[in-house]
N, C-alpha and C. Protein backbone atom coordinates (compact mmCIF):
# COMPACT_ATOMS: atom_id res chain seq x y z
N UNK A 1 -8.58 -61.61 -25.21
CA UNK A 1 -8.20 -61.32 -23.84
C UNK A 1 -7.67 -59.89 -23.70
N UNK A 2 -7.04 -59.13 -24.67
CA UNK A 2 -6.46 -57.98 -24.83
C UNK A 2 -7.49 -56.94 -24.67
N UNK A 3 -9.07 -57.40 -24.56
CA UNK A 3 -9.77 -56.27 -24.25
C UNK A 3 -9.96 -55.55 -22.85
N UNK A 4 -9.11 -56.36 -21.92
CA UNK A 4 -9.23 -56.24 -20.34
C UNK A 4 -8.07 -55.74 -19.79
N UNK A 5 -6.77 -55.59 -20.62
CA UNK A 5 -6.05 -54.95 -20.49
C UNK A 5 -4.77 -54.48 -21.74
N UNK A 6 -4.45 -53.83 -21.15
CA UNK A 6 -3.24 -53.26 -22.43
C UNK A 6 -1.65 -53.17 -22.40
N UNK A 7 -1.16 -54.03 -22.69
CA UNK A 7 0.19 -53.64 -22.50
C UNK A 7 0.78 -52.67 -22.75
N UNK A 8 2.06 -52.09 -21.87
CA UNK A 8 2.48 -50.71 -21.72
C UNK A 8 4.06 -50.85 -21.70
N UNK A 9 4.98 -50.70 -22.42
CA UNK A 9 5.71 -50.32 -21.79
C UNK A 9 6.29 -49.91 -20.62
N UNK A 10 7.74 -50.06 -20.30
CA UNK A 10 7.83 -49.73 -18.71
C UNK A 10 8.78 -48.55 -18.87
N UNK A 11 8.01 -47.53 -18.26
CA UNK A 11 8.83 -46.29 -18.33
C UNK A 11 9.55 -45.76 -16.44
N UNK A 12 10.02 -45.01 -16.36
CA UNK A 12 11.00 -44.76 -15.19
C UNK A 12 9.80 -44.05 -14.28
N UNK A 13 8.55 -43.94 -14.59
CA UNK A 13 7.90 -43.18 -13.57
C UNK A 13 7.42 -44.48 -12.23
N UNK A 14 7.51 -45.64 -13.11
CA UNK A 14 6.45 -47.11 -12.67
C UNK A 14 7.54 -47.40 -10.86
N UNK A 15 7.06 -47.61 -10.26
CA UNK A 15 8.18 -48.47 -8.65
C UNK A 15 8.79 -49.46 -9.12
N UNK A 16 9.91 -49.49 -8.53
CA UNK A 16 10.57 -50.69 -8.94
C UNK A 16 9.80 -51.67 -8.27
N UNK A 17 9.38 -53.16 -8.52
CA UNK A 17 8.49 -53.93 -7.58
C UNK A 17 7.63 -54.05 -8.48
N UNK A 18 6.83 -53.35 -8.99
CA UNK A 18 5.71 -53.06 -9.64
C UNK A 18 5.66 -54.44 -10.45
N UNK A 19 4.57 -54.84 -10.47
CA UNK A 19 4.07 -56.30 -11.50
C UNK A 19 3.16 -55.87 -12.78
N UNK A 20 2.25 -54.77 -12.10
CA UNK A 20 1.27 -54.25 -13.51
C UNK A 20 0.70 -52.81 -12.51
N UNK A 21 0.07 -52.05 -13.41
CA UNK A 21 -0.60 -50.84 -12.74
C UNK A 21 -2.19 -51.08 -13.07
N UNK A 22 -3.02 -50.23 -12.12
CA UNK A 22 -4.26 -50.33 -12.49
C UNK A 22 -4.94 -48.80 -12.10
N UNK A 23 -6.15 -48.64 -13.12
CA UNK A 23 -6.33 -47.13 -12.76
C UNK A 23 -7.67 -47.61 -12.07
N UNK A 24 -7.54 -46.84 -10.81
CA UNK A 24 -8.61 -46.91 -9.29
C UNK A 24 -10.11 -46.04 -10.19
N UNK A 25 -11.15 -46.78 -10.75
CA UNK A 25 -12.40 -46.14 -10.97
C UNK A 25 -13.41 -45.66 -9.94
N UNK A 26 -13.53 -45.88 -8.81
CA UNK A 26 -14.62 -44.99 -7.85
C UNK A 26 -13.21 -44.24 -6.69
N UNK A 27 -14.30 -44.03 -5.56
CA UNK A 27 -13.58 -42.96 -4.40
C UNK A 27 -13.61 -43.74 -3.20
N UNK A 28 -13.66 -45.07 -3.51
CA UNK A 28 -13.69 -45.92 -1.63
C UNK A 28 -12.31 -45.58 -1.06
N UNK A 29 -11.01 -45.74 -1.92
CA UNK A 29 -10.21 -45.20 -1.67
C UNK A 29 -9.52 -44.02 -1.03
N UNK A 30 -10.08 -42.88 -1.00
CA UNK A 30 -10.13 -41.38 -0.80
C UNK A 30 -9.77 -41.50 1.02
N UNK A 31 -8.81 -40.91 1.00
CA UNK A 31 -8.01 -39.26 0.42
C UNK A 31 -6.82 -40.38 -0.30
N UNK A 32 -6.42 -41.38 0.16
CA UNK A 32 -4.92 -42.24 -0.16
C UNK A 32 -4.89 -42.29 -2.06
N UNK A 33 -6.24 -42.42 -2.13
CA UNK A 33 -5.99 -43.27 -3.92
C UNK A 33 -7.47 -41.89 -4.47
N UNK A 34 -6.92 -41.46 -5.45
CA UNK A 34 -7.82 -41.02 -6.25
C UNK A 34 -9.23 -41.54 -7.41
N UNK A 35 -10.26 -41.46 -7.36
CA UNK A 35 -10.33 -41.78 -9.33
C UNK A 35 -9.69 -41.48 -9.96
N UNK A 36 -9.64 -42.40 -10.95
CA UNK A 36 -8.88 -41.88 -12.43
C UNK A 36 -7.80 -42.50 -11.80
N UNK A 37 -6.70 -42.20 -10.89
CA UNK A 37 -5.46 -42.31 -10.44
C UNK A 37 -4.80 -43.79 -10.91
N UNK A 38 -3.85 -43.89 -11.27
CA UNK A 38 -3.28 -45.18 -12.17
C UNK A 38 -2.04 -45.26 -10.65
N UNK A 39 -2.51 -46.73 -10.26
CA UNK A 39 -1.03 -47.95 -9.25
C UNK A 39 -0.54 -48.62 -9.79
N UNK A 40 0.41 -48.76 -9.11
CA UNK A 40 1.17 -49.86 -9.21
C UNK A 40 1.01 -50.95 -8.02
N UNK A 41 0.72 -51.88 -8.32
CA UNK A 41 0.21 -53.14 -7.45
C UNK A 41 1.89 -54.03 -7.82
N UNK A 42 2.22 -54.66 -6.47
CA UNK A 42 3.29 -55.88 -6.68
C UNK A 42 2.12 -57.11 -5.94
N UNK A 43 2.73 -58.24 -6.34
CA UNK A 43 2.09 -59.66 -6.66
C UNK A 43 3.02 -60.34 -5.47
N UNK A 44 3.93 -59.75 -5.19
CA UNK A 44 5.41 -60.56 -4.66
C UNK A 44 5.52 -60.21 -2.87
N UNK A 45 5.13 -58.67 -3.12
CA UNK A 45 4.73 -58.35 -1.26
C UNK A 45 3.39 -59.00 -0.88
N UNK A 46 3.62 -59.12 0.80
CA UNK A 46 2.72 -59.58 1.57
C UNK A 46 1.95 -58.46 2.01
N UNK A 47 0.80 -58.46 2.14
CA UNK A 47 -0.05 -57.12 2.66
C UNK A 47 -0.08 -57.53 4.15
N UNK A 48 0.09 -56.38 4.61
CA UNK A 48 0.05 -56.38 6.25
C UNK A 48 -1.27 -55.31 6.42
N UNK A 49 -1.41 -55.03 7.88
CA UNK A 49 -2.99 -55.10 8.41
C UNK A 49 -2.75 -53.48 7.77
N UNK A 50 -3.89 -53.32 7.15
CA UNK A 50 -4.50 -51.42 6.62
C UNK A 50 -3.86 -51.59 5.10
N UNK A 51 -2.81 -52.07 5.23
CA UNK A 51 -2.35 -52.16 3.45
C UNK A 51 -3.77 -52.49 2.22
N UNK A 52 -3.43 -51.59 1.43
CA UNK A 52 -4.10 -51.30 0.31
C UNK A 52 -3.83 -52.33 -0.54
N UNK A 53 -4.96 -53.03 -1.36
CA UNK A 53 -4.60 -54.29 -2.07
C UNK A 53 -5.53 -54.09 -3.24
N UNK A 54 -5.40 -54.68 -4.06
CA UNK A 54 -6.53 -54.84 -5.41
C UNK A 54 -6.89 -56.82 -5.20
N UNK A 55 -8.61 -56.41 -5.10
CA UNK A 55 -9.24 -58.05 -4.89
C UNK A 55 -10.31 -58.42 -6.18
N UNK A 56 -9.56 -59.20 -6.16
CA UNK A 56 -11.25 -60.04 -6.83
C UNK A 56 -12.30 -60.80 -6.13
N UNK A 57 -13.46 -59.55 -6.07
CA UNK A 57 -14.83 -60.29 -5.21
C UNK A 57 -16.13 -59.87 -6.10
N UNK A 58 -16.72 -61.47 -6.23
CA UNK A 58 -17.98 -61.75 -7.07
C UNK A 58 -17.69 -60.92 -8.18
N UNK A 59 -16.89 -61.13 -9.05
CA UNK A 59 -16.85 -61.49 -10.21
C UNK A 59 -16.02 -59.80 -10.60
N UNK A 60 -15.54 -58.52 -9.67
CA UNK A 60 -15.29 -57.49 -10.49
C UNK A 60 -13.60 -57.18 -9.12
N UNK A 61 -12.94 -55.96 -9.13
CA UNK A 61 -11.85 -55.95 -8.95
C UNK A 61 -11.83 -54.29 -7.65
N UNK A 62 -11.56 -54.71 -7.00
CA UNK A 62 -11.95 -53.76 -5.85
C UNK A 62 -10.71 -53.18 -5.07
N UNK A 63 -10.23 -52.38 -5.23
CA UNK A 63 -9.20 -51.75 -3.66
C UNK A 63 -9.51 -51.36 -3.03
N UNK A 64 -9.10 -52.04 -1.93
CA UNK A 64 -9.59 -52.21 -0.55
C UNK A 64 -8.69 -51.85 0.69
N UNK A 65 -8.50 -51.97 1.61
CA UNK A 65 -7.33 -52.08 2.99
C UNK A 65 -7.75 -53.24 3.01
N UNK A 66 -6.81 -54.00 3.46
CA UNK A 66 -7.06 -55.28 4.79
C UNK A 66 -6.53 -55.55 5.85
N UNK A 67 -7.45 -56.15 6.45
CA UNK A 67 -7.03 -56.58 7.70
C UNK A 67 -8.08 -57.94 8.36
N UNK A 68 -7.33 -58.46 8.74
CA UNK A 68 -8.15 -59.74 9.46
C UNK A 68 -8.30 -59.72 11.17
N UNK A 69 -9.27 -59.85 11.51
CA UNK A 69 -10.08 -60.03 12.45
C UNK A 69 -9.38 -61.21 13.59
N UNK A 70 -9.57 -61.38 14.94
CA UNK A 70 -9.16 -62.27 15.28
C UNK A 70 -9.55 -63.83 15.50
N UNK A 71 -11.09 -63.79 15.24
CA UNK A 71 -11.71 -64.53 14.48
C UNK A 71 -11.28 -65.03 13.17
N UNK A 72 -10.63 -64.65 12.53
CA UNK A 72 -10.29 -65.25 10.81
C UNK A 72 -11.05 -64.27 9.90
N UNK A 73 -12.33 -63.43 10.42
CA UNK A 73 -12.67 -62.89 9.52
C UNK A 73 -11.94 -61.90 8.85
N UNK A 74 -12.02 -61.84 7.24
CA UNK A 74 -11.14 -60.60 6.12
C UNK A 74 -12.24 -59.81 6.20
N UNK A 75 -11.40 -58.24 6.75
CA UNK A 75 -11.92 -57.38 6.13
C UNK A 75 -11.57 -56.31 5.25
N UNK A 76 -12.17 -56.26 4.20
CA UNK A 76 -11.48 -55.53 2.96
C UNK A 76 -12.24 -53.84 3.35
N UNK A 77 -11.46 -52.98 3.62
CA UNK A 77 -12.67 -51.80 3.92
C UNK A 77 -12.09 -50.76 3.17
N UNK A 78 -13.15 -49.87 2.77
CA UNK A 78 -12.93 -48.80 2.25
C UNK A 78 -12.26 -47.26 3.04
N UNK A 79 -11.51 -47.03 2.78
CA UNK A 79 -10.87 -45.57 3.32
C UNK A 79 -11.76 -44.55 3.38
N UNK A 80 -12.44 -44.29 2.82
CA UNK A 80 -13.62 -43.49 2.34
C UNK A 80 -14.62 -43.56 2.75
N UNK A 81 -14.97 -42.76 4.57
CA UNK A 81 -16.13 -43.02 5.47
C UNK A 81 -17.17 -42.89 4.79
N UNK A 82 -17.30 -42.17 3.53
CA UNK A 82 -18.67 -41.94 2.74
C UNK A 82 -18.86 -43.23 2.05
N UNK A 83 -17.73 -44.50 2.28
CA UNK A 83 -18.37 -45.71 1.41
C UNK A 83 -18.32 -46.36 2.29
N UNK A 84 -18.50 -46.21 3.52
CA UNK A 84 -18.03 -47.47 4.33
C UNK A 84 -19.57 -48.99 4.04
N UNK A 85 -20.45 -48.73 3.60
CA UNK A 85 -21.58 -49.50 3.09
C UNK A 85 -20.39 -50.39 2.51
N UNK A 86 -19.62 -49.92 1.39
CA UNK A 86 -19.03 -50.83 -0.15
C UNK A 86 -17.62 -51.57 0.83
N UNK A 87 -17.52 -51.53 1.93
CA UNK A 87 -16.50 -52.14 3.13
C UNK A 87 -16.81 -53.63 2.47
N UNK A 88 -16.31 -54.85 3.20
CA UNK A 88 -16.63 -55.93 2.52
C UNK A 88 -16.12 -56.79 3.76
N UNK A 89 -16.60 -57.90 4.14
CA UNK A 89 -16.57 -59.11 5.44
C UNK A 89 -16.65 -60.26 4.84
N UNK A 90 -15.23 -60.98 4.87
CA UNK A 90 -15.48 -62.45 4.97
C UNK A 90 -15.61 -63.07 5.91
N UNK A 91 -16.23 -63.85 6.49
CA UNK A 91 -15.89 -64.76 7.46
C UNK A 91 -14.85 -66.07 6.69
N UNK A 92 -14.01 -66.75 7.94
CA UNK A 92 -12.79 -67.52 7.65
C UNK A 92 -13.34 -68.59 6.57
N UNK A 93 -14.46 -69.32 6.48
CA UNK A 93 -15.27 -70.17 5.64
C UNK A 93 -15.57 -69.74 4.31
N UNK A 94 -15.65 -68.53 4.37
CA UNK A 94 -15.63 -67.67 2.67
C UNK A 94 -14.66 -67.08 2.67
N UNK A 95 -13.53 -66.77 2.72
CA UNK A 95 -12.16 -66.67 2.17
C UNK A 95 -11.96 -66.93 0.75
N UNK A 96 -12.52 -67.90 0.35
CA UNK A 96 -12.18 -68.39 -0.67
C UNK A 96 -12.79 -67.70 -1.91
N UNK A 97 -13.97 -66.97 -1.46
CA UNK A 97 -14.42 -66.35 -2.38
C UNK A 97 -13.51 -65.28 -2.84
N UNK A 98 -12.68 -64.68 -2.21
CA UNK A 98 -11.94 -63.65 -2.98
C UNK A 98 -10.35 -63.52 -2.84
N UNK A 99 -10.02 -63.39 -4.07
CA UNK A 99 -8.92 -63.42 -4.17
C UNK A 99 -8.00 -62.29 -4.69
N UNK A 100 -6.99 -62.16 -3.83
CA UNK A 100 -5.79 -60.90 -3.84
C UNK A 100 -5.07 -61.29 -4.87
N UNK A 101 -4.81 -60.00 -5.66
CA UNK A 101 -4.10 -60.19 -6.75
C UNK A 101 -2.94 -59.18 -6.77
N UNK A 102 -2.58 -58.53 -5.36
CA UNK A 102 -1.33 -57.82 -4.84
C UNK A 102 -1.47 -56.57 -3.87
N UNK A 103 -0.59 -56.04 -3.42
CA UNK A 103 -0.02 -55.02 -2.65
C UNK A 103 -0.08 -53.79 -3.70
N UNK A 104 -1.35 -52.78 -3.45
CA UNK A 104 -0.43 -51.34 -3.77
C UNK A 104 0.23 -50.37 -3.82
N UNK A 105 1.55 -50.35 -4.50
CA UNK A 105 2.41 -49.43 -3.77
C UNK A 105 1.78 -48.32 -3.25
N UNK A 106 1.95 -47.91 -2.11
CA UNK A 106 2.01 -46.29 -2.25
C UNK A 106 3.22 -45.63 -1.24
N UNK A 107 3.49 -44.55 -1.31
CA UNK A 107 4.36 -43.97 -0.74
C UNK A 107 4.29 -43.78 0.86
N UNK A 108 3.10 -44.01 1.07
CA UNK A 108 2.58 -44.27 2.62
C UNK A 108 2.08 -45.19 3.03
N UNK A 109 1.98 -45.27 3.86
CA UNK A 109 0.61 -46.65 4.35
C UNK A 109 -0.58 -45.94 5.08
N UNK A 110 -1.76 -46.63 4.66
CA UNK A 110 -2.79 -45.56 4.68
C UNK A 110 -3.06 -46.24 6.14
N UNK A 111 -3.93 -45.02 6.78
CA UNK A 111 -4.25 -45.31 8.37
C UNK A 111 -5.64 -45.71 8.40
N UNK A 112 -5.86 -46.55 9.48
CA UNK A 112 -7.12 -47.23 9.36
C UNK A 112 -7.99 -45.94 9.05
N UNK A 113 -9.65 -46.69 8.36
CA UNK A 113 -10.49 -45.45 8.22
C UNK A 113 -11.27 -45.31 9.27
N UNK A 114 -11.57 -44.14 9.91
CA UNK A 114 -12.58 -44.49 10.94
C UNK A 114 -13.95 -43.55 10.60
N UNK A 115 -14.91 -44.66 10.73
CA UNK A 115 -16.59 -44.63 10.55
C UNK A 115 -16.89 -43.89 11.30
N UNK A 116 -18.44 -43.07 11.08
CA UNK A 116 -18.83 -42.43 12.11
C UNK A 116 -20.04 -43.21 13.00
């Protein structure tokens, strides 16, 4: 199991809150979250609407914003108008397919993205 992640020490740079960190691999994120860039995700906050989250959908691990629809539909979207394709729609009946595995800190809260 140790090949999927690595334990670290907790040094004074990490948020207090913090449950585990994860380093963001593409740019859906952009300008808020970098590549390469290492979070801190908490497990314990509630994500509110635009909050940045780390999900598990079909089988790999994605940060996303969310926000839900008034319909029920989740939408997980990318910050990054150049990915808005990799955006992601549940309707309330597939919910279940993906699952939040926390809140990422950041020092801001990122503002919705807007598409062209």
């Amino acid at each position: 199991m140790t090949d999927f992640y690595e334990l670290m020490p907790r040094t004074g740079d990490i948020p207090p809150g913090a449950d585990f960190l994860i380093t963001i691999t593409d740019d859906c994120m952009l300008p808020h979250i970098r590549p390469g860039e290492r979070v801190a995700v908490s497990c314990r906050e509630t994500l509110c609407e635009m909050d940045a989250g780390i999900f598990v959908y079909k089988g790999r691990l994605v940060c996303r914003q969310w926000c839900e629809d008034i319909s029920g539909t989740l939408h997980l979207l990318c910050a990054n108008p150049k990915r808005e394709e990799e955006s992601i729609s549940l309707p309330a009946m597939m919910r279940e397919d993906c699952i939040c595995l926390g809140k990422v800190l950041l020092s801001k809260k990122p503002e919705a993205p807007v598409y062209d």
